[in-house]
N, C-alpha and C. Protein backbone atom coordinates (compact mmCIF):
# COMPACT_ATOMS: atom_id res chain seq x y z
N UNK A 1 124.70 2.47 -57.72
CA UNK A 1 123.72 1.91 -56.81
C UNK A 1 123.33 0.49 -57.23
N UNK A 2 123.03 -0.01 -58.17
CA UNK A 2 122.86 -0.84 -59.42
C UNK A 2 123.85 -2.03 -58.75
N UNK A 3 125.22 -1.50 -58.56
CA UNK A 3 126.38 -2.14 -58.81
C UNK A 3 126.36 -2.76 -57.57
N UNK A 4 125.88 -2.11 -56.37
CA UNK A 4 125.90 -2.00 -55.16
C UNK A 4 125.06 -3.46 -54.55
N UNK A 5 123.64 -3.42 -55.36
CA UNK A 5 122.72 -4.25 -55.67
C UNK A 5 123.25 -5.72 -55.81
N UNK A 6 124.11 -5.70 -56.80
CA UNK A 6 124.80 -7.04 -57.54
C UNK A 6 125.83 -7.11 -56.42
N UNK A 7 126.44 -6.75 -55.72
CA UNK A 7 127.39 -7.48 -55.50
C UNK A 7 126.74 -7.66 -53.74
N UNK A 8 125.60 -7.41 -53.25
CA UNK A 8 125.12 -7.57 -51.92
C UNK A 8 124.08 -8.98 -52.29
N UNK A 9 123.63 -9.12 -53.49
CA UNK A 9 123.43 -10.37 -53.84
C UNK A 9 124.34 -11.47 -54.32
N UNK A 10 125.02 -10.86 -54.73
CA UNK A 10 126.69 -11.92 -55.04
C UNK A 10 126.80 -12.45 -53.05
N UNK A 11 127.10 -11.94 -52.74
CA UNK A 11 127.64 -11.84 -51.64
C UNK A 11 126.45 -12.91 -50.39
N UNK A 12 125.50 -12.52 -50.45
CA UNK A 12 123.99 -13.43 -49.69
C UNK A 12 124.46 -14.74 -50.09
N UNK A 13 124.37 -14.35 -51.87
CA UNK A 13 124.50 -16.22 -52.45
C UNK A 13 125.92 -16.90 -51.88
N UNK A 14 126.96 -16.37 -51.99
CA UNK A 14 128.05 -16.83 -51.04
C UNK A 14 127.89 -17.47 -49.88
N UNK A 15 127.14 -16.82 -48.97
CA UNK A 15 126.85 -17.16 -47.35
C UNK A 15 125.83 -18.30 -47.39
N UNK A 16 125.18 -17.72 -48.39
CA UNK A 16 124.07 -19.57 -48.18
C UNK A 16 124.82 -20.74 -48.92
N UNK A 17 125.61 -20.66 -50.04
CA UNK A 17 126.19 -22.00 -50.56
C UNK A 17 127.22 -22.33 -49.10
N UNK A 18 127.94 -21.08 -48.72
CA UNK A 18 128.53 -21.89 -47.40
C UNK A 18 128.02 -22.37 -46.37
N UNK A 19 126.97 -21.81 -45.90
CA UNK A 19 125.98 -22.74 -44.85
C UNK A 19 125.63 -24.14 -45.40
N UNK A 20 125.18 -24.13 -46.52
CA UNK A 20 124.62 -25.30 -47.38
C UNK A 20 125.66 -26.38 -46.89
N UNK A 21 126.79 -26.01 -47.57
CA UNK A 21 128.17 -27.14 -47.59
C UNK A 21 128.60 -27.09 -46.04
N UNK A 22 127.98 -26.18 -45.21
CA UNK A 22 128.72 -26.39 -43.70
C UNK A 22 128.10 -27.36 -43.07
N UNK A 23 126.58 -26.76 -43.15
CA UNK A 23 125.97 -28.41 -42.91
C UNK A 23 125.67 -29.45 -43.48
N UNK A 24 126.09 -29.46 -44.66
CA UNK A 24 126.89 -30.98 -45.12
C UNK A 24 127.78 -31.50 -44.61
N UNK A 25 129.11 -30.71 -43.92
CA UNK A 25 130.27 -31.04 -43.20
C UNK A 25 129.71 -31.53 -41.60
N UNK A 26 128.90 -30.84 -41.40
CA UNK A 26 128.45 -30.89 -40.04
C UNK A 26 128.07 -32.49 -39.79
N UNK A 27 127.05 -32.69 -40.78
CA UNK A 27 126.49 -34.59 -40.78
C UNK A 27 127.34 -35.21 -40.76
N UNK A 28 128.72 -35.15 -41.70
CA UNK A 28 129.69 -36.42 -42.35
C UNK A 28 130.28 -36.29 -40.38
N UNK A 29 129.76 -35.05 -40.07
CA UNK A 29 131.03 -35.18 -38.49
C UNK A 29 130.39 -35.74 -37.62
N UNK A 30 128.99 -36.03 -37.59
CA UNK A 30 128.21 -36.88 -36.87
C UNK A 30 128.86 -37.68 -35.92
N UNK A 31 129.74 -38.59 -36.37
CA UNK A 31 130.44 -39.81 -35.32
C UNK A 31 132.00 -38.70 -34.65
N UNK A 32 131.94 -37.46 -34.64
CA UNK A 32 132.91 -36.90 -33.73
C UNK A 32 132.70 -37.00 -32.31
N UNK A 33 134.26 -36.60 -31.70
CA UNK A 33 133.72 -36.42 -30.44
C UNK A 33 132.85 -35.21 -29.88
N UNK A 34 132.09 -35.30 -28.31
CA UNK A 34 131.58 -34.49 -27.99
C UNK A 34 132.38 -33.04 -28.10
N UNK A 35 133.65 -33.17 -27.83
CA UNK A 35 134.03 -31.42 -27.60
C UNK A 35 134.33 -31.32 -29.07
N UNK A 36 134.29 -31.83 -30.32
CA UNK A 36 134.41 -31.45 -31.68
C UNK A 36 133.18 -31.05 -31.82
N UNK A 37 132.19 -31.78 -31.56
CA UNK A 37 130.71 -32.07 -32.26
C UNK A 37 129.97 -30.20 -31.54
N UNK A 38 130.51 -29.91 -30.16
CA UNK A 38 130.19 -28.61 -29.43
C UNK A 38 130.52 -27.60 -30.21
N UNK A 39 131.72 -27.76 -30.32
CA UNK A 39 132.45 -26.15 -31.19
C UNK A 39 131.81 -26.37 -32.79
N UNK A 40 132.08 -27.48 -33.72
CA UNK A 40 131.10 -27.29 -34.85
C UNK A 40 129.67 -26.92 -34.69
N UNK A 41 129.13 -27.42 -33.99
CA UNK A 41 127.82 -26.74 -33.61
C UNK A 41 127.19 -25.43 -33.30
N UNK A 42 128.42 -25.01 -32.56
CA UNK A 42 128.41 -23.36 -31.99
C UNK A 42 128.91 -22.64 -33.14
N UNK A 43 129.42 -23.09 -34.11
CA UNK A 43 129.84 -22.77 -35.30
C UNK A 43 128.45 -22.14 -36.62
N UNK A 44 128.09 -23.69 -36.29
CA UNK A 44 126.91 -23.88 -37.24
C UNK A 44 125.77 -22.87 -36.98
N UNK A 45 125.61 -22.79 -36.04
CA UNK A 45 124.50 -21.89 -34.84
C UNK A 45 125.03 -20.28 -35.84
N UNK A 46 126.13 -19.50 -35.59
CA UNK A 46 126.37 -18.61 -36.09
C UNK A 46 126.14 -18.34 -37.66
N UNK A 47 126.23 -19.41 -38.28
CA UNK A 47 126.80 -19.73 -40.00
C UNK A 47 125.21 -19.68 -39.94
N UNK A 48 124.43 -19.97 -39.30
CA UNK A 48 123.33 -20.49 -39.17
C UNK A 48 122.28 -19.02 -39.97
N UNK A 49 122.60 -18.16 -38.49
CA UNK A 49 121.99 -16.79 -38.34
C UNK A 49 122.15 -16.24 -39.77
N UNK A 50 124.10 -16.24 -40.12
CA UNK A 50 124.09 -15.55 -41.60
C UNK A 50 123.35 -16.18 -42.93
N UNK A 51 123.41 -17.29 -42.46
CA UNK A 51 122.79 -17.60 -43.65
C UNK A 51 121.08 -17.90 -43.90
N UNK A 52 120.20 -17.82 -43.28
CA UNK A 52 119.26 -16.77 -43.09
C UNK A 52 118.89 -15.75 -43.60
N UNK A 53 119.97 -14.84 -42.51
CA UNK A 53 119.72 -13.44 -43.17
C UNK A 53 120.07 -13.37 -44.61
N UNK A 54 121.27 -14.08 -45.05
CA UNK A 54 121.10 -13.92 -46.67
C UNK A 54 120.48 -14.49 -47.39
N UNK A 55 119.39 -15.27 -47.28
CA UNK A 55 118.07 -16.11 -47.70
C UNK A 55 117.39 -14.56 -48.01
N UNK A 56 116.90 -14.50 -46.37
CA UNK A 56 116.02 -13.63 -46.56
C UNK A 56 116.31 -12.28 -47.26
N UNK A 57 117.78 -11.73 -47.74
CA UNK A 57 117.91 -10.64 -48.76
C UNK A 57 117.65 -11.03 -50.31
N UNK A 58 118.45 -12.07 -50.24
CA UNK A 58 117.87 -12.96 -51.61
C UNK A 58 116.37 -12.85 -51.90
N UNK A 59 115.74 -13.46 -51.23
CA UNK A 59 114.41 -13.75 -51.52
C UNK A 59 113.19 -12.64 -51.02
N UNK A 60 113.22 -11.65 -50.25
CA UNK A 60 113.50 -10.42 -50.13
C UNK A 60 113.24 -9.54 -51.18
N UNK A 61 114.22 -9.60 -52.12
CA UNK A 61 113.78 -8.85 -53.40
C UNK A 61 113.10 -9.16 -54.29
N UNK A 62 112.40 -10.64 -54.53
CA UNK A 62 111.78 -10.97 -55.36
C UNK A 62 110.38 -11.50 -54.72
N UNK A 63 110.08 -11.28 -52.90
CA UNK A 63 108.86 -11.86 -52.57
C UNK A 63 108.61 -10.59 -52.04
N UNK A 64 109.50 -9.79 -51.22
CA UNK A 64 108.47 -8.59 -50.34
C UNK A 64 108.72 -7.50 -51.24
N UNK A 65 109.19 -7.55 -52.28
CA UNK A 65 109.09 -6.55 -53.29
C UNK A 65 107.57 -5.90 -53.34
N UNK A 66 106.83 -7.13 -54.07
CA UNK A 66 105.11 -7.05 -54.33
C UNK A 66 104.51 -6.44 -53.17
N UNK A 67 104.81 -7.47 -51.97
CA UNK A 67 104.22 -6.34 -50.88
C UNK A 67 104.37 -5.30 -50.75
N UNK A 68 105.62 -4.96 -50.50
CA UNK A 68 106.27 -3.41 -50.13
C UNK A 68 105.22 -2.41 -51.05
N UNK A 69 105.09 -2.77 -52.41
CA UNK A 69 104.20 -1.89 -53.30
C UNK A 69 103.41 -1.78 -52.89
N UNK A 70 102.46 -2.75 -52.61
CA UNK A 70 100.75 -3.11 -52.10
C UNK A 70 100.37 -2.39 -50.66
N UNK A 71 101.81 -2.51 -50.08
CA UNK A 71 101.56 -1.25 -48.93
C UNK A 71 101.67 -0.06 -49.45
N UNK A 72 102.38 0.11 -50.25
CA UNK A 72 102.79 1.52 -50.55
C UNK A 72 101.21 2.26 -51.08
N UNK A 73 100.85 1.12 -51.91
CA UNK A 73 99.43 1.66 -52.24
C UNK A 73 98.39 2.19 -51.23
N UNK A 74 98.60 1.15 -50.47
CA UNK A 74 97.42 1.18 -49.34
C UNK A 74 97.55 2.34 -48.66
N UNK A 75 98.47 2.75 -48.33
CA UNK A 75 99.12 3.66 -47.57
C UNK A 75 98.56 5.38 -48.26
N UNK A 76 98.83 5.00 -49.74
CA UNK A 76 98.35 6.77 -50.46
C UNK A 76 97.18 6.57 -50.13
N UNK A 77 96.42 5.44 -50.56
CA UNK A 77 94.82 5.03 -50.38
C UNK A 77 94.42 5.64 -49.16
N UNK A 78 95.32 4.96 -48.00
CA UNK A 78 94.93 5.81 -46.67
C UNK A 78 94.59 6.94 -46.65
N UNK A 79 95.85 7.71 -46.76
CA UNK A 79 96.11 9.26 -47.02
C UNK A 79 95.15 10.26 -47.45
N UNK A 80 94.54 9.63 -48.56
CA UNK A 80 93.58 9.98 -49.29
C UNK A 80 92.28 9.79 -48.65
N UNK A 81 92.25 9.13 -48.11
CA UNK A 81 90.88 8.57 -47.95
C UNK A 81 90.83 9.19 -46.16
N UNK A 82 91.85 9.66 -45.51
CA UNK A 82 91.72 10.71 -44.85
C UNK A 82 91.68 12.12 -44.79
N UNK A 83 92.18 12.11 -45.67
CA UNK A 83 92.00 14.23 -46.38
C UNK A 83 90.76 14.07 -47.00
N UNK A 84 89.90 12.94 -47.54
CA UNK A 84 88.20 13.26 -47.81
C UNK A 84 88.02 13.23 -46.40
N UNK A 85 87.88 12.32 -45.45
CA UNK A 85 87.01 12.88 -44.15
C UNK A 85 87.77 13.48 -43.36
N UNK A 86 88.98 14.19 -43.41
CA UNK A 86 88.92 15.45 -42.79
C UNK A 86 87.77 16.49 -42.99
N UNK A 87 87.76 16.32 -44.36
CA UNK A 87 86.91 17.24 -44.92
C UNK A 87 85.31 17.16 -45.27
N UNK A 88 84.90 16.02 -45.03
CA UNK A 88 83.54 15.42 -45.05
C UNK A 88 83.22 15.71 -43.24
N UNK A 89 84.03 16.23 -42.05
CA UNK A 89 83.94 16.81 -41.38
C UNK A 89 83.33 17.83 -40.88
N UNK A 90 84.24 18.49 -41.97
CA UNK A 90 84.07 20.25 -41.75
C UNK A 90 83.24 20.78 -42.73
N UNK A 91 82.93 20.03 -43.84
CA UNK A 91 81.44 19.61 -44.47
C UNK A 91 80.42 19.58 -43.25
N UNK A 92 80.31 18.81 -42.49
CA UNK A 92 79.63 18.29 -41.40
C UNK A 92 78.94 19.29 -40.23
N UNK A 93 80.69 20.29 -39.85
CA UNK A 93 80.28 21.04 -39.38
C UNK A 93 79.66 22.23 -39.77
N UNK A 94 80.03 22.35 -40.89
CA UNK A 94 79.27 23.93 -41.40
C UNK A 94 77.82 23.56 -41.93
N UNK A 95 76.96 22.63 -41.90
CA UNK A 95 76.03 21.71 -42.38
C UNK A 95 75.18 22.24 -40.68
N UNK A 96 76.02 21.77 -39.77
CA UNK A 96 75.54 21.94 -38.41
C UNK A 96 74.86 22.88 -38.31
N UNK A 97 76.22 23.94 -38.51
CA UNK A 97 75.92 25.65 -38.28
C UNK A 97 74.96 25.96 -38.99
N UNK A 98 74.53 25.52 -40.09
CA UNK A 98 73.57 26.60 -40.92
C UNK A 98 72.49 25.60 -40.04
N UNK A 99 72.12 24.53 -39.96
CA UNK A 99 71.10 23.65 -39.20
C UNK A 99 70.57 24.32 -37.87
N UNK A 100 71.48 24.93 -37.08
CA UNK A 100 70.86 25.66 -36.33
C UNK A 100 70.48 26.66 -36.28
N UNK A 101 71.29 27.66 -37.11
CA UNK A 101 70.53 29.12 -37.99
C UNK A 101 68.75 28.68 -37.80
N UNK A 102 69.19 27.81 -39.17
CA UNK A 102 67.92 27.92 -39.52
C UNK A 102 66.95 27.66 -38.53
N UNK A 103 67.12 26.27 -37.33
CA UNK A 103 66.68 26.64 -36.43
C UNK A 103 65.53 27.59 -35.60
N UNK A 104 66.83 28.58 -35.62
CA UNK A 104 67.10 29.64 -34.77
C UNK A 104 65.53 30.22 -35.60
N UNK A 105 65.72 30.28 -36.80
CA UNK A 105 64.72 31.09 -37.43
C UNK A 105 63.44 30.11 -37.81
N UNK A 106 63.36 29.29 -37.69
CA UNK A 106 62.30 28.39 -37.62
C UNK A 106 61.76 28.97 -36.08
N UNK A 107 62.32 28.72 -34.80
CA UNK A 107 61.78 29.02 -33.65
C UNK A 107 61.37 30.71 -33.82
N UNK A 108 61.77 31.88 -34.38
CA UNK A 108 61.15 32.85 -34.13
C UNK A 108 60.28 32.70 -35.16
N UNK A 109 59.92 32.45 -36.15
CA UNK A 109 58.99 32.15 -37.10
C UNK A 109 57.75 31.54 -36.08
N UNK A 110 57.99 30.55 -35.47
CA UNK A 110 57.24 30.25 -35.03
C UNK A 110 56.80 30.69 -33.94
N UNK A 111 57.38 31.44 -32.94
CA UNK A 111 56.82 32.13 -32.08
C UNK A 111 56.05 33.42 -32.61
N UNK A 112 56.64 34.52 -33.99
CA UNK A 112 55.63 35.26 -34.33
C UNK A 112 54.21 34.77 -35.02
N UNK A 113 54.57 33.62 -35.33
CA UNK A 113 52.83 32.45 -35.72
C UNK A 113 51.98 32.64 -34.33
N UNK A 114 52.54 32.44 -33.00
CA UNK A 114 52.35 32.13 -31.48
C UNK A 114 51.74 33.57 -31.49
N UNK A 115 52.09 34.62 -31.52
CA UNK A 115 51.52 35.77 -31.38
C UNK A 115 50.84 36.19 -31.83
N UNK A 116 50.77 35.73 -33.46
CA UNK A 116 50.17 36.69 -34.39
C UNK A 116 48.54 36.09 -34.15
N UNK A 117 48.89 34.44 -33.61
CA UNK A 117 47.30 33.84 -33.38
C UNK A 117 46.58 34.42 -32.10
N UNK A 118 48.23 34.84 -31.43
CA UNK A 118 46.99 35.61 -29.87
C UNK A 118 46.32 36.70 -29.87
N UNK A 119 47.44 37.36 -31.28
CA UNK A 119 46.66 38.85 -31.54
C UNK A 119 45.71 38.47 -31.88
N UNK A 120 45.20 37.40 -32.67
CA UNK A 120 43.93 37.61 -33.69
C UNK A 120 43.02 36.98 -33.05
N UNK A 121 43.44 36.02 -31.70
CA UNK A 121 42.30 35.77 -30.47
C UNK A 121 41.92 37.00 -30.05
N UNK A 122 42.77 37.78 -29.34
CA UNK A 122 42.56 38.98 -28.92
C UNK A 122 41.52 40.21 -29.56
N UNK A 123 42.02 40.10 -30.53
CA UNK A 123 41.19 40.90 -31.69
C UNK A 123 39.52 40.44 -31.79
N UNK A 124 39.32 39.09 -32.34
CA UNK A 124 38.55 38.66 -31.86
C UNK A 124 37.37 38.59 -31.14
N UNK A 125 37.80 38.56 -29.92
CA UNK A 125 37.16 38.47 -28.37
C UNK A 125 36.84 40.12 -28.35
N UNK A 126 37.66 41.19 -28.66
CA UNK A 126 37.39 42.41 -28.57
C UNK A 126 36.45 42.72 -29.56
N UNK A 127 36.26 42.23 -30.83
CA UNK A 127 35.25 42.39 -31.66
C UNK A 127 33.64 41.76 -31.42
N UNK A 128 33.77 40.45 -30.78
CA UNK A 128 32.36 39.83 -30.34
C UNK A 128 32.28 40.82 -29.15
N UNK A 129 33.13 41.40 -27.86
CA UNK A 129 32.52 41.95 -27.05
C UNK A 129 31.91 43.28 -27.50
N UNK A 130 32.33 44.00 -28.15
CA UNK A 130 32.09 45.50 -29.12
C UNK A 130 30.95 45.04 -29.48
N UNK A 131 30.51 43.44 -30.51
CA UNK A 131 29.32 43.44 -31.29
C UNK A 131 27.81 42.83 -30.04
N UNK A 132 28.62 42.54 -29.08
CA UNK A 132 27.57 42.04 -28.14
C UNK A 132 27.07 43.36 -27.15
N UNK A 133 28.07 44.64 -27.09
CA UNK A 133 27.87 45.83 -26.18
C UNK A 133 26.89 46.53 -27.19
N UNK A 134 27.23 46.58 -28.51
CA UNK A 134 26.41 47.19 -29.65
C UNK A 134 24.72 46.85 -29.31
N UNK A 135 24.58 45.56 -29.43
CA UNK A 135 23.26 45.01 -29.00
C UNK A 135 22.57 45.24 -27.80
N UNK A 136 23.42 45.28 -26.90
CA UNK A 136 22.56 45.79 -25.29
C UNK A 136 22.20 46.60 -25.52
N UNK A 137 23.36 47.69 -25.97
CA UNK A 137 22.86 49.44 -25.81
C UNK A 137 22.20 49.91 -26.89
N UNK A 138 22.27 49.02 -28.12
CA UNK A 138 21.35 49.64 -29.10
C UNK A 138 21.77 50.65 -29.78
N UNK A 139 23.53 51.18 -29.50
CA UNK A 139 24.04 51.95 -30.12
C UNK A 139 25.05 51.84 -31.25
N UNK A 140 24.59 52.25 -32.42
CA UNK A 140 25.27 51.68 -33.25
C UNK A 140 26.65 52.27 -33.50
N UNK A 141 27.42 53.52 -32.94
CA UNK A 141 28.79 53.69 -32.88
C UNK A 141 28.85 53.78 -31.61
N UNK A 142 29.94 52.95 -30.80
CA UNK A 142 30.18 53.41 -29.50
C UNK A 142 31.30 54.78 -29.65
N UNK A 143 30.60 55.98 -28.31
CA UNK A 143 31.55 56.96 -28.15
C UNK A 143 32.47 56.45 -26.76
N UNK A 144 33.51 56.79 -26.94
CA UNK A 144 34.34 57.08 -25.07
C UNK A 144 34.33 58.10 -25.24
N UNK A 145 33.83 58.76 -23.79
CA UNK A 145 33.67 60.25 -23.63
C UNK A 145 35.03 60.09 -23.36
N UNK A 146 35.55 61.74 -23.90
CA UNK A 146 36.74 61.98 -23.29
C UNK A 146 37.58 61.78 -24.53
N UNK A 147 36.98 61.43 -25.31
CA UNK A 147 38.11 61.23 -26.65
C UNK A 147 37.40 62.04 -27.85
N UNK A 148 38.45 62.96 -27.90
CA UNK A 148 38.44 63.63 -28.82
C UNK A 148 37.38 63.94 -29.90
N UNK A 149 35.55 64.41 -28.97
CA UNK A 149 34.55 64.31 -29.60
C UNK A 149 34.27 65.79 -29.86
């Protein structure tokens, strides 16, 4: 693989020293004619593209190397930093669920508070009327006939 390496960089550096020296040839042809000056050109245009692309393999391994890593990082970073809020989620939701439980039991809590104060109005009002019937009649246990005297 190694080997593979060296000789696809052997090979880049080839294509750019020949572009290099093509368009060196290309200038000295400057004073050609038009249909010479066309076809070297259409020449150059091609030599052009390859040699480029073997710039950019050349240089390639020694500039987007660093990047390629720095993504690579970013990328686990991502990863990571989405499997916490997947889960800072479902954190979220079970946070919900018990939130409304409790709720749930806050509102009957508070409705037996709601009752327990009407009973004890109730209670109450039945005790001042008992202690205010006591006083009219002057009787100090009330009987209901009919119950079990």
């Amino acid at each position: 693989m190694e080997m593979l390496k060296e000789y696809s960089a052997i090979g880049a550096l080839v294509i750019v020293v020949a572009f290099l020296g093509f368009a060196y040839y290309l200038v000295h042809q400057a004073s050609a004619d038009p249909e010479t000056w066309n076809r070297l050109f259409s020449l150059f245009s091609s030599l052009e593209a390859l040699g480029f692309a073997a710039a950019g393999l050349l240089l390639g391994k020694s500039v987007g190397l660093p990047g390629a890593k720095a993504i690579d990082a970013l990328q686990r970073e991502n990863a990571q930093l989405s499997v916490e809020a997947n889960t800072m989620r479902h954190v979220a939701k079970e946070i919900e669920g018990d939130l409304q439980a409790a709720q749930g039991i806050l509102s009957d809590e508070t409705e037996l508070a709601v009752k327990r104060t009407d009973a004890e109005a109730a209670l109450s009002r039945a005790l001042k009327r008992t202690s205010a019937a006591r006083d009219l009649t002057g009787i100090e246990t009330l009987r209901i006939e009919g119950a079990g005297a």
